[in-house]
Protein backbone atom coordinates (compact mmCIF):
# COMPACT_ATOMS: atom_id res chain seq x y z
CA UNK A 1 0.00 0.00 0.00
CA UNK A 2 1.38 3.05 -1.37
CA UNK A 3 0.43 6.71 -0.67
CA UNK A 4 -1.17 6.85 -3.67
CA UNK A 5 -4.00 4.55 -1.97
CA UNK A 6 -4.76 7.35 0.81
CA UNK A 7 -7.51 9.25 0.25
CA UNK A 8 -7.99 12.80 1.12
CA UNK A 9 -9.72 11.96 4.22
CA UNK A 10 -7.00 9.49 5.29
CA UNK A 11 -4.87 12.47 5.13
CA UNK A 12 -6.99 14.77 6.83
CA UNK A 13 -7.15 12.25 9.62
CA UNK A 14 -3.74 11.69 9.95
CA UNK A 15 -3.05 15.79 10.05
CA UNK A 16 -5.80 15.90 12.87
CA UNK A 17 -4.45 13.16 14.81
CA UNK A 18 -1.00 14.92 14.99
CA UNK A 19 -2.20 18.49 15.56
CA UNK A 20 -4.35 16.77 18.45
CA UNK A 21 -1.23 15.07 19.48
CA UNK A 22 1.07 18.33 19.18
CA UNK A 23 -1.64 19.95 21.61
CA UNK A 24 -1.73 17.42 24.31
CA UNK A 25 2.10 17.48 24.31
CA UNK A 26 2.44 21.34 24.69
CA UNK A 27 -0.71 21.21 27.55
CA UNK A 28 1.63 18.44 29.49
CA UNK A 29 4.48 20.80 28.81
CA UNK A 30 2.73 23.81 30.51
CA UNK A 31 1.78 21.96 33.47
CA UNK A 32 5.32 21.33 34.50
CA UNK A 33 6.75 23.32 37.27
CA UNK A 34 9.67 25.82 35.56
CA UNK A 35 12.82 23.77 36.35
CA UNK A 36 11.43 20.91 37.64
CA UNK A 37 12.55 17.43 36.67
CA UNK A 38 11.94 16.06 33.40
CA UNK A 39 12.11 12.36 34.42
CA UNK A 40 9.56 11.27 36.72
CA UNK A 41 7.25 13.62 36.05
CA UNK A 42 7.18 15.28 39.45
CA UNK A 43 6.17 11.92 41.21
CA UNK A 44 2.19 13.45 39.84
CA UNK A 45 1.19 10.01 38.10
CA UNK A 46 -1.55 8.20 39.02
CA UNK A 47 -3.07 4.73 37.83
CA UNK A 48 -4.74 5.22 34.44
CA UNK A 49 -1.58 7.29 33.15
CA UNK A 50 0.55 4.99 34.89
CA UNK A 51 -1.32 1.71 33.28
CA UNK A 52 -1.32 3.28 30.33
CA UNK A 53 1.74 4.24 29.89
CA UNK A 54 3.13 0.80 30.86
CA UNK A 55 1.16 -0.91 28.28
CA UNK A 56 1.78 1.79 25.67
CA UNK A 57 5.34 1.24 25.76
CA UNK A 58 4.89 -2.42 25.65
CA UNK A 59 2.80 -1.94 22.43
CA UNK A 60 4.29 -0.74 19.25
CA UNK A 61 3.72 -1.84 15.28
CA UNK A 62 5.55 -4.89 15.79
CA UNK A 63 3.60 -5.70 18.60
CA UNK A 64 0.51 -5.01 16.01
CA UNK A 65 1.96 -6.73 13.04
CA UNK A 66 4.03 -9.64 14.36
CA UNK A 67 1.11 -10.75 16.94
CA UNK A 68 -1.86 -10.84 14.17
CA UNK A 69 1.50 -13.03 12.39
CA UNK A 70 1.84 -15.56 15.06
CA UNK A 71 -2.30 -15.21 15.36
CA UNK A 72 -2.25 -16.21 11.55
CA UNK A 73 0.19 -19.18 11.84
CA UNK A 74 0.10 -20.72 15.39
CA UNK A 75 -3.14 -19.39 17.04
CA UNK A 76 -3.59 -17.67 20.48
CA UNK A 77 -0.60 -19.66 21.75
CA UNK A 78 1.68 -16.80 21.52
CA UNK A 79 -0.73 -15.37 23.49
CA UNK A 80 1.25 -16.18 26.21
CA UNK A 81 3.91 -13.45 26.02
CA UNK A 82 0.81 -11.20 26.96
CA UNK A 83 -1.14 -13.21 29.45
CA UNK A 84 1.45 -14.77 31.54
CA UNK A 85 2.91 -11.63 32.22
CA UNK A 86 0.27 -11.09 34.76
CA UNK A 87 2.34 -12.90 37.40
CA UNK A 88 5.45 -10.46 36.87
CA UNK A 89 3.20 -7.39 36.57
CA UNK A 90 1.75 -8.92 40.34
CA UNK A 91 5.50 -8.91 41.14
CA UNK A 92 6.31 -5.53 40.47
CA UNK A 93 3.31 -4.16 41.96
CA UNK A 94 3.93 -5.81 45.69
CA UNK A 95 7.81 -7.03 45.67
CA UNK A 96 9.71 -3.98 43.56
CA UNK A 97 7.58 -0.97 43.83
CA UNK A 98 7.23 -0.91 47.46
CA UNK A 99 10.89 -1.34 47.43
CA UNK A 100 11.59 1.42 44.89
CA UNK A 101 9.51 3.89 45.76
CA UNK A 102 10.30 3.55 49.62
CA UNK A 103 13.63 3.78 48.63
CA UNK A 104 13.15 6.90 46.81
CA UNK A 105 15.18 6.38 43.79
CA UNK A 106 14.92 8.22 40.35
CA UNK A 107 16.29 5.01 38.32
CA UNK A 108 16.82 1.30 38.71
CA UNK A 109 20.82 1.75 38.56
CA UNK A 110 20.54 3.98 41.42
CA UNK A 111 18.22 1.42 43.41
CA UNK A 112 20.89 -1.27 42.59
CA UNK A 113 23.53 0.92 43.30
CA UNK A 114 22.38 1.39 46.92
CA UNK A 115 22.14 -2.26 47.27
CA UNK A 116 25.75 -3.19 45.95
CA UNK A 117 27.43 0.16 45.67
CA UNK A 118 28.56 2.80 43.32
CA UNK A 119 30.79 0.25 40.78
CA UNK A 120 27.33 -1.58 40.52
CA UNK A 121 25.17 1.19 39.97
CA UNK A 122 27.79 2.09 37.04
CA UNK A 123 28.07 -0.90 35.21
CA UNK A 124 24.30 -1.42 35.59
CA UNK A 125 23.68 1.86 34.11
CA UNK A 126 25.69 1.68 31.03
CA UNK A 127 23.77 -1.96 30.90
CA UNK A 128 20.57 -0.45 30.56
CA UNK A 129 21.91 2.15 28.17
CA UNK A 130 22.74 -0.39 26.01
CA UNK A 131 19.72 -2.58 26.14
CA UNK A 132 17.49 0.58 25.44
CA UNK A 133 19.16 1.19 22.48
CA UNK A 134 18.90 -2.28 20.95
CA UNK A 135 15.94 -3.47 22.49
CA UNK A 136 13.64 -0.36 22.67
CA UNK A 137 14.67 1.78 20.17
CA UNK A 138 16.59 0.53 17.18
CA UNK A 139 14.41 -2.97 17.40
CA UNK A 140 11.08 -0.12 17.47
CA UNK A 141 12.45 1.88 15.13
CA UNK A 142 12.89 -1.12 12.56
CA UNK A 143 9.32 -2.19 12.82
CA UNK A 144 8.50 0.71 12.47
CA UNK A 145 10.68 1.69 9.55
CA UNK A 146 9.39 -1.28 7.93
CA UNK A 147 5.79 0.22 8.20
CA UNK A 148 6.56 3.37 6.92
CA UNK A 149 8.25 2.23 3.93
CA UNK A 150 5.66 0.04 3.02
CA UNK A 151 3.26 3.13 2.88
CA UNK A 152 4.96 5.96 2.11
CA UNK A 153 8.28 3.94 0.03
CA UNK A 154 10.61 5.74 2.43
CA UNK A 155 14.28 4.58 3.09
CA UNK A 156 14.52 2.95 6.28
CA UNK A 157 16.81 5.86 7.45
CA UNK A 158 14.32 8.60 6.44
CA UNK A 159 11.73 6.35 8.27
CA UNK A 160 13.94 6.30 11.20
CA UNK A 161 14.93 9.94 11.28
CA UNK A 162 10.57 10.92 10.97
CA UNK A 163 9.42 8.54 13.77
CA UNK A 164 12.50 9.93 15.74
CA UNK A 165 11.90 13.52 15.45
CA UNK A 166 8.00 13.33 16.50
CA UNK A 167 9.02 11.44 19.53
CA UNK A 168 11.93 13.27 20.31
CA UNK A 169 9.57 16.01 20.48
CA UNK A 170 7.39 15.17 23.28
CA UNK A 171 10.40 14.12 25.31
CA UNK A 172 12.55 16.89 25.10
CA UNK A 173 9.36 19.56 25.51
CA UNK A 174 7.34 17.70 28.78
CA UNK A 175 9.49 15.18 29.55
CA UNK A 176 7.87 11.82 30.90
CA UNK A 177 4.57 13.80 31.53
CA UNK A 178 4.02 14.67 28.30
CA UNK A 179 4.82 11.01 27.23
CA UNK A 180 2.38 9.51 29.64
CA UNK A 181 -0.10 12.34 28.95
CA UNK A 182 -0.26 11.36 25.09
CA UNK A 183 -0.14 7.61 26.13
CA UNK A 184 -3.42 8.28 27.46
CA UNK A 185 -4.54 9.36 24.23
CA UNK A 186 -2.88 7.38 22.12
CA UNK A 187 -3.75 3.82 23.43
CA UNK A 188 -7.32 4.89 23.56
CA UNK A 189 -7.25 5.10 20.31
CA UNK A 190 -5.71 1.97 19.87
CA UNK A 191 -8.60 0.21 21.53
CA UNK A 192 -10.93 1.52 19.16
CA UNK A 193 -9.27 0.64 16.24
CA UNK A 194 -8.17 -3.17 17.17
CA UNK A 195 -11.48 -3.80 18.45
CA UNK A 196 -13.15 -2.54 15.64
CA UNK A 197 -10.95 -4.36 13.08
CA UNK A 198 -11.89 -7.27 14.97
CA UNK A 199 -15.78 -6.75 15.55
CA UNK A 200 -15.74 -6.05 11.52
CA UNK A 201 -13.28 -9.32 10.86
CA UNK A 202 -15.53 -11.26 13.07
CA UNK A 203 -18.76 -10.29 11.66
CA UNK A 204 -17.28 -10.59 7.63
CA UNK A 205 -16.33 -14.55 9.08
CA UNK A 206 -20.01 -15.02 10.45
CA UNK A 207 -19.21 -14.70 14.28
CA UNK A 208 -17.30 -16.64 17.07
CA UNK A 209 -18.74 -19.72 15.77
CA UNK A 210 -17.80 -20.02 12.65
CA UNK A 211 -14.06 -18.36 13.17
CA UNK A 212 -13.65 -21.47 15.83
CA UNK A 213 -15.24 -23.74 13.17
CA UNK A 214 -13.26 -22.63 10.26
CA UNK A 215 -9.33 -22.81 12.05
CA UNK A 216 -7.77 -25.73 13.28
CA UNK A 217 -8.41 -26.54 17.08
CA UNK A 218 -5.25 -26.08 18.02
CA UNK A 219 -5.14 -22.29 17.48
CA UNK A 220 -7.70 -22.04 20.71
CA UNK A 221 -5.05 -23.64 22.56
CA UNK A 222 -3.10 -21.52 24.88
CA UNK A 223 -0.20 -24.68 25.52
CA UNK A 224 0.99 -27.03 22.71
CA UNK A 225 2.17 -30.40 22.94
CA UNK A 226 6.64 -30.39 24.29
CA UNK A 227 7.71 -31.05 20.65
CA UNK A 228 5.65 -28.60 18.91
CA UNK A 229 8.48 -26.54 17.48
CA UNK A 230 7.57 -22.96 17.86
CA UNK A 231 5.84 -22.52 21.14
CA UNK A 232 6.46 -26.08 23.58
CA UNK A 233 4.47 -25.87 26.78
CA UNK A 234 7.81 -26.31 28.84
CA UNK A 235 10.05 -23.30 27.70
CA UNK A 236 7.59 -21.01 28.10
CA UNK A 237 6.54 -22.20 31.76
CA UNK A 238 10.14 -22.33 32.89
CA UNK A 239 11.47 -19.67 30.13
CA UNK A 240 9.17 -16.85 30.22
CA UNK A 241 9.41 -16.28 34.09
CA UNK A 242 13.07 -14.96 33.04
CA UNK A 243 11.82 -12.52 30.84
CA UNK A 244 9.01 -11.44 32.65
CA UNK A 245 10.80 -10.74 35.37
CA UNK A 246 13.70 -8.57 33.45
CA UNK A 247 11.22 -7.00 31.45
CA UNK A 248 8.49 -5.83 33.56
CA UNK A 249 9.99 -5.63 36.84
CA UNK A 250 13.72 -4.15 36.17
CA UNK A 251 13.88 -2.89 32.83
CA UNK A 252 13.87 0.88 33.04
CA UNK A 253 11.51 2.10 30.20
CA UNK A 254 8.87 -0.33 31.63
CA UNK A 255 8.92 0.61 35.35
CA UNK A 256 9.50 4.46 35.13
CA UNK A 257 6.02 5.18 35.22
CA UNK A 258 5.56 3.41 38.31
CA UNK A 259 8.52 5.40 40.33
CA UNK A 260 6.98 8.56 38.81
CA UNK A 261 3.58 7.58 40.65
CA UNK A 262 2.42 9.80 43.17
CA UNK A 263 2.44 7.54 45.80
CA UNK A 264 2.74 3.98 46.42
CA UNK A 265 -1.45 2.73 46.26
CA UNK A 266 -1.07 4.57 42.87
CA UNK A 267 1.74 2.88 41.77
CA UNK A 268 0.02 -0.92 42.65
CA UNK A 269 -2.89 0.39 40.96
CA UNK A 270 -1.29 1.68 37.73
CA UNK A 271 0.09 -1.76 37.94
CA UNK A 272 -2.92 -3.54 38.12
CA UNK A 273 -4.64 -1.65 35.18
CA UNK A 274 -1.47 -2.81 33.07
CA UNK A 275 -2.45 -6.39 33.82
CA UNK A 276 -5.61 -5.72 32.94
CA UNK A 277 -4.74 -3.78 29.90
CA UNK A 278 -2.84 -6.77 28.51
CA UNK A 279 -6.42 -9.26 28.43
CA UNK A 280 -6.89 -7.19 25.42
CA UNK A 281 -3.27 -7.69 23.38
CA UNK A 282 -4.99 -11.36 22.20
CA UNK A 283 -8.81 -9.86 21.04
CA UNK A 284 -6.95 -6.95 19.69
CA UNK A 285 -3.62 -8.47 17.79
CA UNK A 286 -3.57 -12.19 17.50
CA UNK A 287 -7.38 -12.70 16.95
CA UNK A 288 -7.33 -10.56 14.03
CA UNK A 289 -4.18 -12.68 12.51
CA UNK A 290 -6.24 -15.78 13.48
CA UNK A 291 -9.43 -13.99 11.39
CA UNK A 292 -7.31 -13.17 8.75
CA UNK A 293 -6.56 -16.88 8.09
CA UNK A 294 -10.58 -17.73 7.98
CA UNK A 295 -11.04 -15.15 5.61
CA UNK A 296 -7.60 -15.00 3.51
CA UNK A 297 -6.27 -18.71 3.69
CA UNK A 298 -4.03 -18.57 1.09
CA UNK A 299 -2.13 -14.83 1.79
CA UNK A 300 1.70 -15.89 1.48
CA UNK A 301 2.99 -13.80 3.45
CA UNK A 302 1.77 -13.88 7.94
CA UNK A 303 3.66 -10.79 8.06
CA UNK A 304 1.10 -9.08 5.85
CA UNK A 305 -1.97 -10.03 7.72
CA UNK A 306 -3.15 -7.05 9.68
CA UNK A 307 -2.33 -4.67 6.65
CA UNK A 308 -4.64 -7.39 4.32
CA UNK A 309 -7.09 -7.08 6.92
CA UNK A 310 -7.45 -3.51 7.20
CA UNK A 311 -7.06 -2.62 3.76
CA UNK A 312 -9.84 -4.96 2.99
CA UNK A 313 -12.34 -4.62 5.82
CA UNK A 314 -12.34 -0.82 6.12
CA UNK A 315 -13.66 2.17 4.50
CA UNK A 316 -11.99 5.04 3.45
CA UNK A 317 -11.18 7.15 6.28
CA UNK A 318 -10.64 4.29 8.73
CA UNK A 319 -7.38 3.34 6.69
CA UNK A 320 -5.53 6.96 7.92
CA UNK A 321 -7.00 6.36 11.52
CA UNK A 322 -5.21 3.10 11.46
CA UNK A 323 -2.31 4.50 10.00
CA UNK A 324 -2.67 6.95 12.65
CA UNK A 325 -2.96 4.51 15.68
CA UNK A 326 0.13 2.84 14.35
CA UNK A 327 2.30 6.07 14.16
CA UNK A 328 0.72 6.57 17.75
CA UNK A 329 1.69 3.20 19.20
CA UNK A 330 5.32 4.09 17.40
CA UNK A 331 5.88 7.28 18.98
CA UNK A 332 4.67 6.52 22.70
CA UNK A 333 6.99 3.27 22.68
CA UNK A 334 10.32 5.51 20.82
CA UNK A 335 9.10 8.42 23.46
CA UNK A 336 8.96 5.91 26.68
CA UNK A 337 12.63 4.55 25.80
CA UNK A 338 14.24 7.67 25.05
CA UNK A 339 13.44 9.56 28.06
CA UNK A 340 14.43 6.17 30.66
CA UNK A 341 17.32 6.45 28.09
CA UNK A 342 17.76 10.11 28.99
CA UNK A 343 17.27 9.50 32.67
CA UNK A 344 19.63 6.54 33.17
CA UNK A 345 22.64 8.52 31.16
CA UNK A 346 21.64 11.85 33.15
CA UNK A 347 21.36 10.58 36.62
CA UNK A 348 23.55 7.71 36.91
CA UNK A 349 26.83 8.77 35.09
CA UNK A 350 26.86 12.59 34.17
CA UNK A 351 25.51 13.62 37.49
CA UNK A 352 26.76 10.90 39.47
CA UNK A 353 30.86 10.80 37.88
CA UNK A 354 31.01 13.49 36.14
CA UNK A 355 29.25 16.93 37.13
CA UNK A 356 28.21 15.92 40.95
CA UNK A 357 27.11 19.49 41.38
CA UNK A 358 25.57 20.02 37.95
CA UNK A 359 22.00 22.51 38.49
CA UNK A 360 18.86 21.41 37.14
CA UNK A 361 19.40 23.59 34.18
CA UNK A 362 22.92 21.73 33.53
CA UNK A 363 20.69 18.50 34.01
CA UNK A 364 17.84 19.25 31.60
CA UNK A 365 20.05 20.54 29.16
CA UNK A 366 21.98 16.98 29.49
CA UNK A 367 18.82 14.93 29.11
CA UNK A 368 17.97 16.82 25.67
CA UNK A 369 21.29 15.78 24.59
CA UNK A 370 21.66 12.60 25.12
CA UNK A 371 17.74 12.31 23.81
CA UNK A 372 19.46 13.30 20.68
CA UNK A 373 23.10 11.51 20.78
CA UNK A 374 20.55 8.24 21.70
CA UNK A 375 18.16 9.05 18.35
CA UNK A 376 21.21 9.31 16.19
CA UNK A 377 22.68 6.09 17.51
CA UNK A 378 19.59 4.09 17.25
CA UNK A 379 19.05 4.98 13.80
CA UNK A 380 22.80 3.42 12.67
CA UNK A 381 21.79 0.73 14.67
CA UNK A 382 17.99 0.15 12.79
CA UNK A 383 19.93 0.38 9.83
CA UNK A 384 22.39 -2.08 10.30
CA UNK A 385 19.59 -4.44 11.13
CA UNK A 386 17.40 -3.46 7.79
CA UNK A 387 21.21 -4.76 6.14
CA UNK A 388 20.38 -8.32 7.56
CA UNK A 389 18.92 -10.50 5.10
CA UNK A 390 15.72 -12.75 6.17
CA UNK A 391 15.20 -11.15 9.59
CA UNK A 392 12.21 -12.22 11.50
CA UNK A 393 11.21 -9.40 13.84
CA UNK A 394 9.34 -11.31 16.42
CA UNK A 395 11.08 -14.15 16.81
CA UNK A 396 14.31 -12.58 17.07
CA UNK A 397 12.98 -10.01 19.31
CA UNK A 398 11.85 -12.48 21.42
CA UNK A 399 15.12 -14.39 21.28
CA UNK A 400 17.13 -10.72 22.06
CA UNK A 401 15.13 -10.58 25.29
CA UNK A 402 15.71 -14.23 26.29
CA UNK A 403 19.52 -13.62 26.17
CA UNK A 404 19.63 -9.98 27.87
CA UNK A 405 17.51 -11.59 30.33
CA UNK A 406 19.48 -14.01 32.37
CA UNK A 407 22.09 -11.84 34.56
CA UNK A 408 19.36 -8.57 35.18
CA UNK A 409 16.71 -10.81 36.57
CA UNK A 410 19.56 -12.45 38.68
CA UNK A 411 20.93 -9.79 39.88
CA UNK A 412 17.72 -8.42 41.30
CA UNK A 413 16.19 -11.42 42.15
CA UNK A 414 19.42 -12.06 44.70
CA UNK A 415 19.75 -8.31 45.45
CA UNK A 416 16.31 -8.00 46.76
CA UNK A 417 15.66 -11.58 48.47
CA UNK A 418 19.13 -13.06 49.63
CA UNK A 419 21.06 -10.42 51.66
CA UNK A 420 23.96 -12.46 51.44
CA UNK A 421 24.52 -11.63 47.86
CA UNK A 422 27.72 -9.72 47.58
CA UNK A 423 29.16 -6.69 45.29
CA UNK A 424 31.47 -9.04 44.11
CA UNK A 425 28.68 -11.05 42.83
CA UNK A 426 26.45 -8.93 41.52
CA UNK A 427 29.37 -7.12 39.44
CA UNK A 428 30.27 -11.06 38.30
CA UNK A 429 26.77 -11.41 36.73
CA UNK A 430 26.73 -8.26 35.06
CA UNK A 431 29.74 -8.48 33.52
CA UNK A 432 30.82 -11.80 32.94
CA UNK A 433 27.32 -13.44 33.24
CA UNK A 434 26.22 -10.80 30.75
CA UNK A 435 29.72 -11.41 27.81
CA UNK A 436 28.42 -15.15 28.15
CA UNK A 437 24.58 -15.12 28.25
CA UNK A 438 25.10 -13.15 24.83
CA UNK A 439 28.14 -14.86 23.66
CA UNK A 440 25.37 -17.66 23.61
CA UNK A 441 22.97 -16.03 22.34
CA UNK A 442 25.38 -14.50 19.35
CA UNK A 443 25.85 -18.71 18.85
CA UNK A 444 22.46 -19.67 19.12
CA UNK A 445 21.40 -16.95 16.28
CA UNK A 446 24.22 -16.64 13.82
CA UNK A 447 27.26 -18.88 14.23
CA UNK A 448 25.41 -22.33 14.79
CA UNK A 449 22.09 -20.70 14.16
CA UNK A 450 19.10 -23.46 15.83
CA UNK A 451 17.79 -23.72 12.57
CA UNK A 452 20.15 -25.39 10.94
CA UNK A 453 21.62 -27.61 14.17
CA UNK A 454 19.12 -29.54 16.42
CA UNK A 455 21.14 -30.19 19.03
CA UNK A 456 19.81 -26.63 20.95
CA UNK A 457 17.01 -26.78 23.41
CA UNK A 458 14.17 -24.04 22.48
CA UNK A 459 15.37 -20.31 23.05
CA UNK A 460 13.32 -19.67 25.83
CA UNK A 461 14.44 -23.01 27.82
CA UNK A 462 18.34 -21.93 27.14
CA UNK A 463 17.52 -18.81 28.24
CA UNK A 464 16.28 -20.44 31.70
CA UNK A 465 19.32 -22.43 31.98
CA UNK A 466 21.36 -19.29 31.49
CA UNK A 467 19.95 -17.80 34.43
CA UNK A 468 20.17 -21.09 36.35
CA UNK A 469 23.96 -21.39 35.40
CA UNK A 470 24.34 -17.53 36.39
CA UNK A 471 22.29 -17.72 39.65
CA UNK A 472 24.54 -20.92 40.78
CA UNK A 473 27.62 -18.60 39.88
CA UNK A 474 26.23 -15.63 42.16
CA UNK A 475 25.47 -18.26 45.56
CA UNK A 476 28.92 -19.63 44.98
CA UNK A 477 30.99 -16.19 44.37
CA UNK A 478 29.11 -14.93 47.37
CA UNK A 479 29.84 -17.35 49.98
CA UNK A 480 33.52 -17.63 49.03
CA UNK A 481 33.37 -13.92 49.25
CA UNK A 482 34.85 -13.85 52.62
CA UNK A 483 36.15 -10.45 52.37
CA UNK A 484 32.50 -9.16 51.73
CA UNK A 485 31.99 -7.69 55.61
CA UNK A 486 29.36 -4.39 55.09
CA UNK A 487 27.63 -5.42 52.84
CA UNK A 488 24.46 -3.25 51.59
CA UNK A 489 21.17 -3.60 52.44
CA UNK A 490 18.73 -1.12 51.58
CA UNK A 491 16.95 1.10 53.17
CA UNK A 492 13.36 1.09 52.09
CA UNK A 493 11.46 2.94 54.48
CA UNK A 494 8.33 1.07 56.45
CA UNK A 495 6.43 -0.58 54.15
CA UNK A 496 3.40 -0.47 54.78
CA UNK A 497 0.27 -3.01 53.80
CA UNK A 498 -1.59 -2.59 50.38
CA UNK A 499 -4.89 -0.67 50.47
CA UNK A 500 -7.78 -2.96 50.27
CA UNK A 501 -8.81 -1.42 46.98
CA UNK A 502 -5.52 -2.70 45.66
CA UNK A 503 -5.63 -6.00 47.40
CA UNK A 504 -9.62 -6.51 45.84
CA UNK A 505 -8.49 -5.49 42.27
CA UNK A 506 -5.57 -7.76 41.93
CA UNK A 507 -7.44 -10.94 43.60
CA UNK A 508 -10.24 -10.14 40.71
CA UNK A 509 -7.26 -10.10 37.97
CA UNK A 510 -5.91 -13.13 39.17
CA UNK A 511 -9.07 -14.96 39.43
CA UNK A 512 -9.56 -13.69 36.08
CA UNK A 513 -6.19 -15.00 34.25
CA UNK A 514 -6.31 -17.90 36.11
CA UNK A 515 -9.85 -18.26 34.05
CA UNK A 516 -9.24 -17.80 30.64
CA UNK A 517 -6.17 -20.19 30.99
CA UNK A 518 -8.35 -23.43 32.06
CA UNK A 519 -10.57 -22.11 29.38
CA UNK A 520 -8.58 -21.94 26.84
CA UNK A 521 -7.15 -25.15 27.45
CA UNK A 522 -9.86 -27.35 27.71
CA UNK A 523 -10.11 -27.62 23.47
């Protein structure tokens, strides 16, 4: 689809969208105390930008494209990458928040830094640097790019360098306010359009029925047999746990809305609304993928399927609100990452080692930098993955997480639960754990790549024996560490018990998840 196939009303739609956009961003910016911090937003979240924000920066086009993919060749099974995260989501909400928001830190580094001491904090911080780039933004800004240049035949560097500047926008004018503010907006809008490509889909198929009817029974399934190849009931039981934890309990662009919550009920609730903000990633991307099959069994390409279904479902008009939505989902995951980019770089190594008495002006005017020095970087690195022939977004995405995985998850994990664990140990993990988590992964994708040797156990199974080999390696390192005598042990403040609201809400998630998993196994 080419720009030739917008109509004038796609384009007017698309021009509204971003002047509507422009003028949440600029509100956001207004409401922010002169000089205040850019980062956590003046600790003035509360849940629905909080849950929101979380779940917008979990969702992006990939998420969009690569989930009605899986829906279109495996079923809801993938489903698990959304549904399972409940548990970790629970985990951050009554284990790590309490912790980091009683501990009053800006940034994870700084939590872990408090914990193990300043050489940790560094090498953590350069650690998340790194993974923001890859992960968040040049992985984002490839999907993405990918998107664009289907639409409007733009280079991939052009593509990068658009998405870039609109998000770079919001985060250098109101900081992580503005990004949460236009979350809010922005994954609204999202809702509408998923579920209405799906209520339309549905409908075009002849209803629930007939979609079941009219698929094979094992796409209803949320766990497949040990040897089915692509998503074994095992690995992801044992696997995803590793991931889950990393990503939604340590990684930096997920939590930051929670440490910018106003206080701690807030937080847990924010939380909560994430977990019940991810339900809808299966009705809204892999169901459509799944309808796409009933109605287009013999499209070639899975990667196509949402595009195939919205280009032949919807009107004129409705084609620039998706296009829209998808640009939205784009900008608020680019804006999330650059501004925990901006924060970790700011906080944890300029004013930390090298401008300890830097002003607030020194430290805004920092953050803007490295929002740009991170932009430029991530494009190099979006085009150096657009050079790789025969890349498969999602499951290499999913394989890049299951190898960054191992040592932050262990390192917190042991940080927060064993006070025994040492400096010495942590630093071990993070460094060496980390050269040989992805020295395996580096084997696992491109030097004896899995699909051509079948001697490798599935990614997200290696990835829990990387964490099992690293978290052995920690226990060990630690008590031989005889030398270790003060060792940390954070302060977090009295923590207090969860507000029965909170407590109420999450029993009705779990009771919920727990739910629509017997359900959806019993086919």
């Amino acid at each position: 689809m080419k720009t030739q196939f917008l109509d004038t009303l796609d384009w007017g739609i698309l021009v509204v969208y971003f002047v509507i956009l422009i003028a949440i961003g600029v509100w956001a910016s207004s409401t922010r105390k002169k000089g205040s911090s850019l980062f956590l937003a003046e600790h003035s979240l509360k849940w629905p930008s909080i849950g929101f924000s979380m779940w917008g920066t979990n969702v992006g086009p990939s998420m969009l494209i690569a989930s009605a993919s899986a829906g279109f060749t495996t079923g809801i099974v993938s489903g698990n990458y959304a549904w399972y995260a409940f548990v970790f989501i629970f985990l951050l909400a009554f284990v790590f928040a309490p912790r980091y928001l009683g501990a009053k830190v800006m940034t994870l580094p700084e939590f872990m830094g408090r914990r193990f001491g300043q050489s940790t904090r560094h090498i953590l911080a350069w650690y998340t640097i790194v993974t923001i780039l890859i992960s968040w933004l040049a992985l984002t800004l490839f999907a993405g790019g990918i998107l664009i240049r289907q639409i409007f035949d733009m280079p991939m560097w052009q593509s990068a360098v658009l998405l870039l500047l609109i998000s770079a926008f919001f985060t250098m004018l109101g900081g992580l306010k503005a990004v949460a503010y236009t979350n809010v907006f922005q994954m609204l809008l999202l809702i509408f359009v998923s579920a209405t490509l799906t209520i339309v889909g549905l409908n075009k198929v002849g209803g629930v029925t007939a979609l079941f009817d009219a698929v094979p029974h094992s796409y209803w399934n949320l766990f497949l047999p040990n040897d089915d190849p692509a998503f074994p009931w095992l690995p992801i039981i044992l696997g995803y746990p590793i991931m889950g934890v990393w990503f939604w309990c340590t990684d930096q662009s997920m939590v930051q809305p929670v440490l910018a919550a106003k206080n701690l009920k807030q937080g847990q609730l924010g939380a909560n609304f994430t977990g019940w903000l991810k339900i809808l990633d299966v009705p809204l991307y892999i169901l459509p993928g799944i309808i796409c099959l009933a109605l287009f069994p013999t499209l070639n390409n899975p990667d196509e399927a949402y595009m195939t279904m919205v280009t032949n479902l919807f009107p004129v008009g409705m084609v620039g609100l998706v296009l829209a939505v998808l640009t939205a989902a784009l900008v608020s995951t680019i804006g999330s990452a650059l501004n925990a980019l901006s924060t970790v770089f700011t906080m944890d190594i300029y004013v930390k080692r090298i401008n300890p008495d830097a002003t607030q002006k020194h430290i805004i005017r920092m953050g803007h930098t490295v929002t740009v020095a991170g932009a430029l970087i991530s494009i190099l690195i979006a085009v150096a993955i657009d050079s790789i022939q025969g890349l498969n977004l999602f499951n290499v995405f999913q394989s890049v997480l299951g190898f960054i995985a191992p040592p932050m998850s262990a390192v917190f994990l042991f940080g927060v639960f064993w006070k025994k664990t040492t400096t010495r140990a942590a630093n071990m993990a993070l460094t060496f754990g980390t050269v040989f988590s992805i020295g395996v992964g580096i084997l696992y994708l491109w030097v004896i790549p899995a699909d051509q040797f079948d001697f490798w156990p599935h990614f997200m199974l290696l990835s829990f024996y990387l964490f099992a080999i690293i978290a052995v390696a920690m226990v060990v390192v630690s008590l031989l560490d005889k030398n270790a005598v003060n060792r940390n042990v954070l302060d977090f403040g009295k923590i207090g018990r969860p507000a029965r609201l909170v407590v109420t809400l999450w029993a009705m998630l779990i009771v919920v998840m727990i739910g629509l998993y017997i359900f959806f196994n019993g086919f």
